[in-house]
C-alpha atoms as a PDB file:
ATOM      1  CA  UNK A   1      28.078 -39.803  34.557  1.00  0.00           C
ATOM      2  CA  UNK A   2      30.541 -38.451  31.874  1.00  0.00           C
ATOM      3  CA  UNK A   3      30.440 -35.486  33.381  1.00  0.00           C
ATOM      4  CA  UNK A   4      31.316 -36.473  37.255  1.00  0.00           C
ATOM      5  CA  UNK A   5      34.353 -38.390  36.029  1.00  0.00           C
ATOM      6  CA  UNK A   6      35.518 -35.629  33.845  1.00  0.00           C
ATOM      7  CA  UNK A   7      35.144 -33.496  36.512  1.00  0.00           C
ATOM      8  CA  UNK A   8      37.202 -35.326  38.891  1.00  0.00           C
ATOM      9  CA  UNK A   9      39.537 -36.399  36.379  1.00  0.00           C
ATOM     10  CA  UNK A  10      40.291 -32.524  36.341  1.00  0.00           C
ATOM     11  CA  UNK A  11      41.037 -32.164  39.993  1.00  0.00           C
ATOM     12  CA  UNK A  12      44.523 -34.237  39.507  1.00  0.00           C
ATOM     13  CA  UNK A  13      47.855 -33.137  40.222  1.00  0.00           C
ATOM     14  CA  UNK A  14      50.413 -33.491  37.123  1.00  0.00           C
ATOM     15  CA  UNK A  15      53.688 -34.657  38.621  1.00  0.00           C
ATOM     16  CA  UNK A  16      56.050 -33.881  35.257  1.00  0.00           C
ATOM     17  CA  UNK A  17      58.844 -35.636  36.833  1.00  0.00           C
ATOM     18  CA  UNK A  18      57.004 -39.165  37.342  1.00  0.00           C
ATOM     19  CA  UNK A  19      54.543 -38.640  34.574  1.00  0.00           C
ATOM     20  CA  UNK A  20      51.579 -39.591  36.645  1.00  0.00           C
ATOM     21  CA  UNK A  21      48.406 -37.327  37.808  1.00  0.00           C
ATOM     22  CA  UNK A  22      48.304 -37.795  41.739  1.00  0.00           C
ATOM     23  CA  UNK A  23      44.445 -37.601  42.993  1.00  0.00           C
ATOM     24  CA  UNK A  24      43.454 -37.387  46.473  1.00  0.00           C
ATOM     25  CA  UNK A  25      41.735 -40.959  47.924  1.00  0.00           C
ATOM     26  CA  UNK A  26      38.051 -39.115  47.424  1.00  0.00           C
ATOM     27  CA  UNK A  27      38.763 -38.236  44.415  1.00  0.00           C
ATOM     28  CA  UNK A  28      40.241 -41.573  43.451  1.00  0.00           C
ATOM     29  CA  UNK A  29      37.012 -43.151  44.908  1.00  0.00           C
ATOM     30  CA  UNK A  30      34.467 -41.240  43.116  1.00  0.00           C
ATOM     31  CA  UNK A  31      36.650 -41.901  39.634  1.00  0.00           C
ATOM     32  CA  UNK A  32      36.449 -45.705  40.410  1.00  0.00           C
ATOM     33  CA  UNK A  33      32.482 -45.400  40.908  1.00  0.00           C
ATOM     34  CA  UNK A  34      31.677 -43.333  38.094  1.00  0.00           C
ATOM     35  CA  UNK A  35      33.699 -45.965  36.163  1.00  0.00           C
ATOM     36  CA  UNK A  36      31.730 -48.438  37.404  1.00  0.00           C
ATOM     37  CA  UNK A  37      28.226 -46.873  36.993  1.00  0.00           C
ATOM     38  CA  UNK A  38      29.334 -46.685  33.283  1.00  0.00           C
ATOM     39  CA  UNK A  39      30.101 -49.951  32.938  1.00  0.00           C
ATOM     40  CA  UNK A  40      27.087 -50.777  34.503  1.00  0.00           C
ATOM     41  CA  UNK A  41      24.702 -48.665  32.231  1.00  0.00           C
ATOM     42  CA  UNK A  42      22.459 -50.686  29.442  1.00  0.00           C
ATOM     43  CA  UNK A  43      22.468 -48.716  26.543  1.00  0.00           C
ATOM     44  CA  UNK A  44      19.116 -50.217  25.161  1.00  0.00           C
ATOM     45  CA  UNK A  45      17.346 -50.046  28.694  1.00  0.00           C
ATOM     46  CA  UNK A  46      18.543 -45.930  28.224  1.00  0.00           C
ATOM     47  CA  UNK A  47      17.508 -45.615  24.581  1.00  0.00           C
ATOM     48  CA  UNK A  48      14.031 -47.046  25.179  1.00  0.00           C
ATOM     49  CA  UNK A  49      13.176 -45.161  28.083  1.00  0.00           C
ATOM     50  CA  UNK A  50      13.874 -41.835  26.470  1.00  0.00           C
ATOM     51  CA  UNK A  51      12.068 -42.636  23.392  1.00  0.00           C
ATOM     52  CA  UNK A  52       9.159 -43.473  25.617  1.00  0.00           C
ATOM     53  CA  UNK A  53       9.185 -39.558  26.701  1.00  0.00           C
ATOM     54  CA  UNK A  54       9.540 -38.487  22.861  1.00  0.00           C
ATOM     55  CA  UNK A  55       6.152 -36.680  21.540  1.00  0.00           C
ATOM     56  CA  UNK A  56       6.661 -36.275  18.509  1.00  0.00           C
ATOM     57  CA  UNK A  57       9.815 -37.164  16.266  1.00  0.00           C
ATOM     58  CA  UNK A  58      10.889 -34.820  13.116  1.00  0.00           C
ATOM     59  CA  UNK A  59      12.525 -37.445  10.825  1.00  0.00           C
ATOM     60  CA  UNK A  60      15.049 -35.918   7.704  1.00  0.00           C
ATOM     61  CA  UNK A  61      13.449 -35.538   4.167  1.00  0.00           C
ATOM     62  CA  UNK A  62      15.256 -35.316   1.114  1.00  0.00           C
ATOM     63  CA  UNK A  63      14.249 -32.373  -1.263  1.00  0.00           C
ATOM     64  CA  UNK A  64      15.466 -31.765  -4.417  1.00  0.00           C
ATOM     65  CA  UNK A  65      17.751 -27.944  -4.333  1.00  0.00           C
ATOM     66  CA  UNK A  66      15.827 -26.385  -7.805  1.00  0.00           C
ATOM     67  CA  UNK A  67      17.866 -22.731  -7.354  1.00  0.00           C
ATOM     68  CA  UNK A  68      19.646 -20.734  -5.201  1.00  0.00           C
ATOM     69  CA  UNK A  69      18.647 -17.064  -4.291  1.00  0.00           C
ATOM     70  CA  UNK A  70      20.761 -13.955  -3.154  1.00  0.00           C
ATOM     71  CA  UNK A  71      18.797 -12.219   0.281  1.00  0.00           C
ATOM     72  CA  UNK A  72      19.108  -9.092   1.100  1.00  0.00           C
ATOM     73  CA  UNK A  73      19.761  -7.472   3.895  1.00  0.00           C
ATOM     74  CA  UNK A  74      17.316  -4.522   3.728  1.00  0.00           C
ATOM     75  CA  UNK A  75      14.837  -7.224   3.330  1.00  0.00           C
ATOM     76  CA  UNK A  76      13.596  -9.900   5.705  1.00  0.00           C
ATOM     77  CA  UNK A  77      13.219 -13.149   3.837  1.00  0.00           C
ATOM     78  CA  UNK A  78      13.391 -17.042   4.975  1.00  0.00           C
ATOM     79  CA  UNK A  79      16.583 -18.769   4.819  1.00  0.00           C
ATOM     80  CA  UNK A  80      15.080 -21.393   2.617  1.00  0.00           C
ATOM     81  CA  UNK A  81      11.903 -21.546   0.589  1.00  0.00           C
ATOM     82  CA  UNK A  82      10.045 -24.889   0.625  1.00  0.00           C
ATOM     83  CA  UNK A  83       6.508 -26.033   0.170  1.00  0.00           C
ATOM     84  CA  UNK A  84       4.287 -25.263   2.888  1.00  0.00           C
ATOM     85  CA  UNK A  85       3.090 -29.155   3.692  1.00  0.00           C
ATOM     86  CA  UNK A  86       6.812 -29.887   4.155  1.00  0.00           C
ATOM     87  CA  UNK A  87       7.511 -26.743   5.852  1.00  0.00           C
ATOM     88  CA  UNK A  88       4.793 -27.649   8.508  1.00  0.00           C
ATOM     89  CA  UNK A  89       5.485 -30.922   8.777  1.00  0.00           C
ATOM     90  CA  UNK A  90       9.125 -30.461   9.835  1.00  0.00           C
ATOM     91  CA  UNK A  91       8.230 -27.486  12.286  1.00  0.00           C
ATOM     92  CA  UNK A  92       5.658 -30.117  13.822  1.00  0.00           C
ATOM     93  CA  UNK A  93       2.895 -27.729  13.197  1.00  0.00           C
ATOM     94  CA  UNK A  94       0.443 -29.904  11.659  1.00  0.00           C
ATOM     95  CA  UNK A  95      -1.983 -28.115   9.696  1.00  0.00           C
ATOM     96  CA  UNK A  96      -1.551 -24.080  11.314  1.00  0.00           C
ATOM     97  CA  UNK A  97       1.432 -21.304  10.542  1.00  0.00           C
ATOM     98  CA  UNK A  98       3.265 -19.515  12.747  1.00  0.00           C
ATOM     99  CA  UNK A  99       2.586 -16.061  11.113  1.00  0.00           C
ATOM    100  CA  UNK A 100       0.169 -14.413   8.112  1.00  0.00           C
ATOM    101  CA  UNK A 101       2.382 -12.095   5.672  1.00  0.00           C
ATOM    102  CA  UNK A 102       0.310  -9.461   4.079  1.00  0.00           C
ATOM    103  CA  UNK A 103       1.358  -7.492   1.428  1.00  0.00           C
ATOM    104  CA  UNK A 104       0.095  -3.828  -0.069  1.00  0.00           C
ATOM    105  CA  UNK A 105      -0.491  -2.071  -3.059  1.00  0.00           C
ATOM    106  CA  UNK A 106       0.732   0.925  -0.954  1.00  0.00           C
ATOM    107  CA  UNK A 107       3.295   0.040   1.487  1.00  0.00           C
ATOM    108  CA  UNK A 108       3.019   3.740   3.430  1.00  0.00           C
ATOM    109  CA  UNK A 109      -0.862   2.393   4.712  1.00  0.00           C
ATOM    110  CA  UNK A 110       0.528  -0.094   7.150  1.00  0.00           C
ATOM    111  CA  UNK A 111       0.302   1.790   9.706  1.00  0.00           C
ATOM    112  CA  UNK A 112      -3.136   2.449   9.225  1.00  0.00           C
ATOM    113  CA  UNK A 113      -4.485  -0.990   7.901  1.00  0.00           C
ATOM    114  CA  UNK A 114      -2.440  -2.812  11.186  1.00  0.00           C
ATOM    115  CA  UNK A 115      -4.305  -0.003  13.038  1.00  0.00           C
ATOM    116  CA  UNK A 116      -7.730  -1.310  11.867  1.00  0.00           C
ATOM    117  CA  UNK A 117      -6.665  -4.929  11.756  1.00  0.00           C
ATOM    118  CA  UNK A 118      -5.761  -4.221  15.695  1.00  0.00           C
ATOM    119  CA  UNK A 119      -9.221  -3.360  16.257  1.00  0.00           C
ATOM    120  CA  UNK A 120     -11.470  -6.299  13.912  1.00  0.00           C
ATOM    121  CA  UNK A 121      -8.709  -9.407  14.778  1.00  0.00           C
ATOM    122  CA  UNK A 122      -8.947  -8.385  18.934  1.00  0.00           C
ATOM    123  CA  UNK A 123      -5.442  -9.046  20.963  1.00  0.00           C
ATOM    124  CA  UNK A 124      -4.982 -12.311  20.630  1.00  0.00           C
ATOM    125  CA  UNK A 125      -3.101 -11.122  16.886  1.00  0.00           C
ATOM    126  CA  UNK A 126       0.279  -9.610  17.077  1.00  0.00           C
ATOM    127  CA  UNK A 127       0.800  -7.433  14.171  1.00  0.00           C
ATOM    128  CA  UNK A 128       4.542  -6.365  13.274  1.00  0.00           C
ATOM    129  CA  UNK A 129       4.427  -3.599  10.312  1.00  0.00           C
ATOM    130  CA  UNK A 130       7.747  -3.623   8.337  1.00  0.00           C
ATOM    131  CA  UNK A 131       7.782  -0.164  10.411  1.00  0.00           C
ATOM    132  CA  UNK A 132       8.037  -1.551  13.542  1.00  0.00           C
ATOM    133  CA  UNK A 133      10.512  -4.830  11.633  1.00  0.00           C
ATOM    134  CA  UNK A 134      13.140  -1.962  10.175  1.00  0.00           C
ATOM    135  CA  UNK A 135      12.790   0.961  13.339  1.00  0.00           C
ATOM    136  CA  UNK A 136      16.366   0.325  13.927  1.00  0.00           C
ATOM    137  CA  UNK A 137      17.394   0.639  10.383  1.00  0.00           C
ATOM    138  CA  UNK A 138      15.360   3.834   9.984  1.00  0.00           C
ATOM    139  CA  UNK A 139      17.130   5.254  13.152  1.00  0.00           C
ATOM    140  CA  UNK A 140      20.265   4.577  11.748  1.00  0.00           C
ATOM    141  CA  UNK A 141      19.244   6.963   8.452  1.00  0.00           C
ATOM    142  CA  UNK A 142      17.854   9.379  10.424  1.00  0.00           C
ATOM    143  CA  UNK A 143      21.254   9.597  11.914  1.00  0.00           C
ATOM    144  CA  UNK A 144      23.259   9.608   8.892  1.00  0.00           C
ATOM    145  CA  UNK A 145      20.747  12.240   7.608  1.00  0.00           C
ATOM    146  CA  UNK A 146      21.461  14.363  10.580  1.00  0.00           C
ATOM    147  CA  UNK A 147      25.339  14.180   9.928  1.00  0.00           C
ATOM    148  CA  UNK A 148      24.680  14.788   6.011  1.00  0.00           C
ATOM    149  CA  UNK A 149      23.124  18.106   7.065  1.00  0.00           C
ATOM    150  CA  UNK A 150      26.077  18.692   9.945  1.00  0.00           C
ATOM    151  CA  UNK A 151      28.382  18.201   7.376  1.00  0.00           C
ATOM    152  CA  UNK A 152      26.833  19.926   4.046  1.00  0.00           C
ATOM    153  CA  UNK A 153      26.253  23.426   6.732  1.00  0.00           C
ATOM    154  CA  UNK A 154      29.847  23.396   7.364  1.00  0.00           C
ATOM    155  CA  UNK A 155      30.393  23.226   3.548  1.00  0.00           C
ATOM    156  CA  UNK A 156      28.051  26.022   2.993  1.00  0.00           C
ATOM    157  CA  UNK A 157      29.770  27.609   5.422  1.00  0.00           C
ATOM    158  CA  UNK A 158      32.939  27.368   4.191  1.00  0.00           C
ATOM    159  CA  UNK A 159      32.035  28.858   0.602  1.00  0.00           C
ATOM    160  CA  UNK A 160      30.496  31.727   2.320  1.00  0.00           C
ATOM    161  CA  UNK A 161      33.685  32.123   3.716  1.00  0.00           C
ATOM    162  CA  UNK A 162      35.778  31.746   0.444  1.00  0.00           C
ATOM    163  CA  UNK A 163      33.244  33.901  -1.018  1.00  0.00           C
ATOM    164  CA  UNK A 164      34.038  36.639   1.876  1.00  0.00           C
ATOM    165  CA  UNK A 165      37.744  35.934   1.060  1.00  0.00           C
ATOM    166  CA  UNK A 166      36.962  36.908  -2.505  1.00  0.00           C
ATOM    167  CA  UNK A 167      35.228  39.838  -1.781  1.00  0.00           C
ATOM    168  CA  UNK A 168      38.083  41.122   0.395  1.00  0.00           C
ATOM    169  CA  UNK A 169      40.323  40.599  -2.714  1.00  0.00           C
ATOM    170  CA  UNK A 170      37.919  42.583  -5.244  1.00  0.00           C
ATOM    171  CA  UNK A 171      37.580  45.616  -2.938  1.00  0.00           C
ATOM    172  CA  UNK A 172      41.537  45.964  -2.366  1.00  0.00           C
ATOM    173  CA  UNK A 173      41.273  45.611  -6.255  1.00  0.00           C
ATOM    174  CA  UNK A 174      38.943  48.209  -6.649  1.00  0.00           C
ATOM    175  CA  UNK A 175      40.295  50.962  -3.939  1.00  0.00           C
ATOM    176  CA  UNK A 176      41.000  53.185  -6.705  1.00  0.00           C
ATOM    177  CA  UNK A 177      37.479  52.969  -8.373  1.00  0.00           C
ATOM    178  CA  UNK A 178      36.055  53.452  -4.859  1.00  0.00           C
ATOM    179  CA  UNK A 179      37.882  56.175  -4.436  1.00  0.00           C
ATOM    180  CA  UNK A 180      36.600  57.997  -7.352  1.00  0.00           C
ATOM    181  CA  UNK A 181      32.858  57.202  -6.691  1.00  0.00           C
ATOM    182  CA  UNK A 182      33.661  57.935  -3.257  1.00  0.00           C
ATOM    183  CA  UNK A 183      35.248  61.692  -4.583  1.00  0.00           C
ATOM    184  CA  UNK A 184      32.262  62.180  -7.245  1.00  0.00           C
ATOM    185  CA  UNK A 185      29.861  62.149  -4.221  1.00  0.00           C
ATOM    186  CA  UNK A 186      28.659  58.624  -4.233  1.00  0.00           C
ATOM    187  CA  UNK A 187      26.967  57.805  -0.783  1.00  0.00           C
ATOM    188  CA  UNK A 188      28.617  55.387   1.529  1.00  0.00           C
ATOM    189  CA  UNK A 189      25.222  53.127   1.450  1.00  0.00           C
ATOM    190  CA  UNK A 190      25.802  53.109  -2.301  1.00  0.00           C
ATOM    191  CA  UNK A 191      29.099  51.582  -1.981  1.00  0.00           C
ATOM    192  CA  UNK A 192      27.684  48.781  -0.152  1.00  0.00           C
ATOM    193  CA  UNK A 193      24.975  48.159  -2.574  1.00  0.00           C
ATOM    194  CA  UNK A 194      27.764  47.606  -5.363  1.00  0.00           C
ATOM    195  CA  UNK A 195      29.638  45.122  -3.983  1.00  0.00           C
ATOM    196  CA  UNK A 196      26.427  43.579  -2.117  1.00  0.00           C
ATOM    197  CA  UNK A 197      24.976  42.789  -5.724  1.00  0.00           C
ATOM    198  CA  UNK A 198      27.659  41.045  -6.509  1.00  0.00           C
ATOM    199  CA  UNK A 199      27.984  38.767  -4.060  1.00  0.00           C
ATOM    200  CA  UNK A 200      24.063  37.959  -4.425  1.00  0.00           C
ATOM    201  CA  UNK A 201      24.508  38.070  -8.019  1.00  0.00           C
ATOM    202  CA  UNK A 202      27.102  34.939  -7.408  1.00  0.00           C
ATOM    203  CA  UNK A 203      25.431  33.250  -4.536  1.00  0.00           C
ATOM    204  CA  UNK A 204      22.472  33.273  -6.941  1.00  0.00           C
ATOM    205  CA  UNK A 205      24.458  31.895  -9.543  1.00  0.00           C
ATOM    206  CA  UNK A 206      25.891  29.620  -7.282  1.00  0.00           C
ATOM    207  CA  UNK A 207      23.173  28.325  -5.577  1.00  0.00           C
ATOM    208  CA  UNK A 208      21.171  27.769  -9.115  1.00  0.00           C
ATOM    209  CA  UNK A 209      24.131  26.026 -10.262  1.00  0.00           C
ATOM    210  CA  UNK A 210      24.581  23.737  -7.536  1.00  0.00           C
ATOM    211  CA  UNK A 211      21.353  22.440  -7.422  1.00  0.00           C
ATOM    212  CA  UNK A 212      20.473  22.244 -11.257  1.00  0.00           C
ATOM    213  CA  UNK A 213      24.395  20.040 -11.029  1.00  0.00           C
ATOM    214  CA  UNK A 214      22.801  18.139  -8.018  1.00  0.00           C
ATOM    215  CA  UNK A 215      19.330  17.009  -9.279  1.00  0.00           C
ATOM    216  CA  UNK A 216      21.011  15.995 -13.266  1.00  0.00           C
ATOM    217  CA  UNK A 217      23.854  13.763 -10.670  1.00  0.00           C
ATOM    218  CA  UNK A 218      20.962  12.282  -9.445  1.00  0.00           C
ATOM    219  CA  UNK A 219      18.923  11.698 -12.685  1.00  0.00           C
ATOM    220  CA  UNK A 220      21.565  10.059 -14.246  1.00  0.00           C
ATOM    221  CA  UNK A 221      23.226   8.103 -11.294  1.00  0.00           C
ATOM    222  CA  UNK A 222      22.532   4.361 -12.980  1.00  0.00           C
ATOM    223  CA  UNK A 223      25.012   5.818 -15.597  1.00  0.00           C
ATOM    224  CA  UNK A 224      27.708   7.525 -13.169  1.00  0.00           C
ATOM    225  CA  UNK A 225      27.164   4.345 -10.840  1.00  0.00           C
ATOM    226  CA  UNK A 226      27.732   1.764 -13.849  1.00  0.00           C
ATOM    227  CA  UNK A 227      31.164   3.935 -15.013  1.00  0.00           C
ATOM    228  CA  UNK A 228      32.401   3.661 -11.243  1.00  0.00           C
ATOM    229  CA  UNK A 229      32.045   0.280 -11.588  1.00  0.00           C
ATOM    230  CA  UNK A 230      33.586  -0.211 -14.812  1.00  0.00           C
ATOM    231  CA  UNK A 231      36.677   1.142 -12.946  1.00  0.00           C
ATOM    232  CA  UNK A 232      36.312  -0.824 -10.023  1.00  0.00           C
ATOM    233  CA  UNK A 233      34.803   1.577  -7.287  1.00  0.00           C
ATOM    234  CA  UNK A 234      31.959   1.316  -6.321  1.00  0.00           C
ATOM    235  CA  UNK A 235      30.986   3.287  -2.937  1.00  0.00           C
ATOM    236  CA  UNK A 236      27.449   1.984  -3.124  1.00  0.00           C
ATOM    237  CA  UNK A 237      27.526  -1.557  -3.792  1.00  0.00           C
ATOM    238  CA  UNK A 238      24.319  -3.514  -4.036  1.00  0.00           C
ATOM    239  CA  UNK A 239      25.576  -6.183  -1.608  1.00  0.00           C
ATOM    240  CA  UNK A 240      25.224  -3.402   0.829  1.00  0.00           C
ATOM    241  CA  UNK A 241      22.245  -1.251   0.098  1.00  0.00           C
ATOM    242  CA  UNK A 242      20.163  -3.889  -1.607  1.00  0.00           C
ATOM    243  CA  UNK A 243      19.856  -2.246  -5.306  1.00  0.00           C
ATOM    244  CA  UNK A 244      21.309  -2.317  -8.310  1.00  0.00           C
ATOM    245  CA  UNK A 245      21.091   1.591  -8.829  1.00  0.00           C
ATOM    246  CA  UNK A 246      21.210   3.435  -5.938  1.00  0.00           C
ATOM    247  CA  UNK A 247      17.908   4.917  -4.271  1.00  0.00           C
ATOM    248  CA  UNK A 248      17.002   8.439  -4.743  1.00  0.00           C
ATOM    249  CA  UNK A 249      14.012  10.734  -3.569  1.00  0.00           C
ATOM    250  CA  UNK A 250      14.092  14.304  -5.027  1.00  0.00           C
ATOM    251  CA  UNK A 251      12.246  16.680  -2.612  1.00  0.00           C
ATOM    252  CA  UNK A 252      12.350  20.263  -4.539  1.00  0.00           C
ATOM    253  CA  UNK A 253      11.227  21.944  -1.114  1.00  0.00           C
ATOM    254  CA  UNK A 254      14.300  20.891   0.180  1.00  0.00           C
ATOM    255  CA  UNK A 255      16.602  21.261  -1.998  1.00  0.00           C
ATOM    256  CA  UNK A 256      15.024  25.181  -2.773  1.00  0.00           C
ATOM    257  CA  UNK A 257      15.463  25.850   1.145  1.00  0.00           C
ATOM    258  CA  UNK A 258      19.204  24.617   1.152  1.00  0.00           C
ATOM    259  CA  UNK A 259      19.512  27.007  -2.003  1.00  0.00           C
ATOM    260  CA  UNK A 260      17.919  30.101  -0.484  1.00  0.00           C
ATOM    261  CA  UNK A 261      20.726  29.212   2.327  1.00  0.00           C
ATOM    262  CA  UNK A 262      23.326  29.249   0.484  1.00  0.00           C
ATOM    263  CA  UNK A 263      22.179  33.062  -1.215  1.00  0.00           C
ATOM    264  CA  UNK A 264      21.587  34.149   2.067  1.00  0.00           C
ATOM    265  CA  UNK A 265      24.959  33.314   3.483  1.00  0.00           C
ATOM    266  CA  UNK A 266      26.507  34.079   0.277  1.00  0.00           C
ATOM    267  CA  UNK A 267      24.832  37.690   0.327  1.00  0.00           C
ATOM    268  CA  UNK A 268      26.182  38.188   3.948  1.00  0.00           C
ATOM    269  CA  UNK A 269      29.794  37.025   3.319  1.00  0.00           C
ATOM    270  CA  UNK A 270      29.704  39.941   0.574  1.00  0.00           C
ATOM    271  CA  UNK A 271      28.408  42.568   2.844  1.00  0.00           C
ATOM    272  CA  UNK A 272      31.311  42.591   5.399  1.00  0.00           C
ATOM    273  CA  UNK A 273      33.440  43.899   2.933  1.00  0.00           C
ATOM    274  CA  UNK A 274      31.694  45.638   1.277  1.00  0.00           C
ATOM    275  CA  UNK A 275      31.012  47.787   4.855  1.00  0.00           C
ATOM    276  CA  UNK A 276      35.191  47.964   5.273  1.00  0.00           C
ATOM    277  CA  UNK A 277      34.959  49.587   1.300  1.00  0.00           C
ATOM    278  CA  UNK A 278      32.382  51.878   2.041  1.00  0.00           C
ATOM    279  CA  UNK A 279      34.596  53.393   4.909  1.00  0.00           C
ATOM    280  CA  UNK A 280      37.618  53.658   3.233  1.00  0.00           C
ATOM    281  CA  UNK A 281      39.159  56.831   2.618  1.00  0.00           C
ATOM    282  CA  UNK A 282      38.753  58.455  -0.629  1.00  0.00           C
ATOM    283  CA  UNK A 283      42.034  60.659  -0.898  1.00  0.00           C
ATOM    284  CA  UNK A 284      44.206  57.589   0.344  1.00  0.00           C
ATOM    285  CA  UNK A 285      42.447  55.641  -2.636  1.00  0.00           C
ATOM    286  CA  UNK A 286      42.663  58.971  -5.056  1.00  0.00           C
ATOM    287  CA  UNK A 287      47.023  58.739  -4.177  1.00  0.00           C
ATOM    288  CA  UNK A 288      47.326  55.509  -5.532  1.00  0.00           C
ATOM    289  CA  UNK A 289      46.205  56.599  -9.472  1.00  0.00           C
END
């Protein structure tokens, strides 16, 4: 009824100069009958015939707050924590649950133990691994971990490319020394070796380096993490991911294949000059002493 006479109260005309809505003489006789089937209502007659159609009513409880908890987002948990008898008995549930939470001693067997529980419980069970509860959150690393390795392959890159830069600069420095191998009879293929050494010698070093720096970072990131705090940065807070030190998982595979990358490209940066020394000429070099 509220609604009808809103509804037609809404269809006026404002007339700003006489202050007055104007209403059409339908509209003005469905306002005066909506006024006077609320007027005519019985509020008790109303109330009692709807509570006649009520099943089951939840009435309030008081409960007494003992402490407050900070969720997570990285894990799923209820928005309050109360006994189970209360929790059923506001949920109308009477004496069943709406769900079974099992926990393991090994949380990478889910799979497998929802697997069997599929086949013994039959399909009148749903069961939801916290696989299946996080897939979009483990999509969402994958993709990160995809751009980490976009972005760390351009880095690599672009040492191998300061490292051919610095290779170019040692082999203008040494024109005169490659001259004189070049005049004592050394062997073009010789040349190359020289200066390809050295750049494996410091992609080697470089690669070593890097990853002995990366994996004592990560042993000791509680420490680095606390000090960025203490200075009030902290790019990893635990609002966000959930710990108090960040999360690490050393795989030495990994890290010894982004290594052997690094030599390789490192070893190949230094043999591009090192092909532009070994065809220099030796009496242009020789004029220079």
């Amino acid at each position: 009824m509220l609604e009808t006479l809103l509804e037609s109260l809404n269809s006026g005309d404002k007339d700003p100069a006489a202050g007055v809505y104007r209403f059409a003489a339908k509209t003005r006789e469905a306002i005066a009958q909506a006024i006077h089937d609320l007027n005519a209502t019985d509020p008790e007659k109303m109330d009692g015939e709807t509570l006649k159609g009520l099943k089951n009513i939840v009435l309030p409880k008081e409960v007494k707050v003992t402490g407050i908890y900070q969720a997570s987002q990285m894990a799923v948990t209820p928005d309050l924590f109360v006994p189970l008898p209360l929790a059923q008995d506001l949920a109308g549930l009477g004496d069943a649950v709406q769900g079974i939470a099992l926990r393991l001693d090994d949380a990478y067997a889910a799979e497998q133990v929802a697997a069997q529980a599929r086949i013994i419980l039959g399909p009148e069970w749903s069961l939801l691994t916290w696989g299946d509860q996080y897939q979009t959150f483990f999509a969402l690393i994958n993709q990160q971990r995809v751009m980490m390795y976009f972005a760390l392959s351009f880095i690599v890159l672009v040492s191998a490319f300061s490292m051919m830069a610095v290779m170019f600069t040692v082999t203008i420095q040494k024109r005169q020394e490659i001259g004189v191998m070049k005049a004592l009879g050394a062997a073009p293929g010789q040349i190359v070796l020289v200066f390809l050494y050295q750049g494996m010698i410091l992609g080697l070093l470089g690669a070593a380096l890097g990853v002995g720096l990366g994996r004592v970072v990560i042993h000791f990131r509680g420490p680095i993490q606390g000090v960025f705090r203490a200075l009030g940065f902290d790019p990893f807070a635990a609002s966000f991911t959930g710990f108090g030190v960040l999360p690490a998982h050393n795989n030495p595979l990994e890290q010894a294949i982004i290594g052997l990358m690094a030599f390789i490209l490192c070893s190949l940066a230094a043999l591009v000059p090192a092909f532009f020394a070994a065809r220099s000429d030796a009496a242009k070099s020789l004029r220079n002493l």
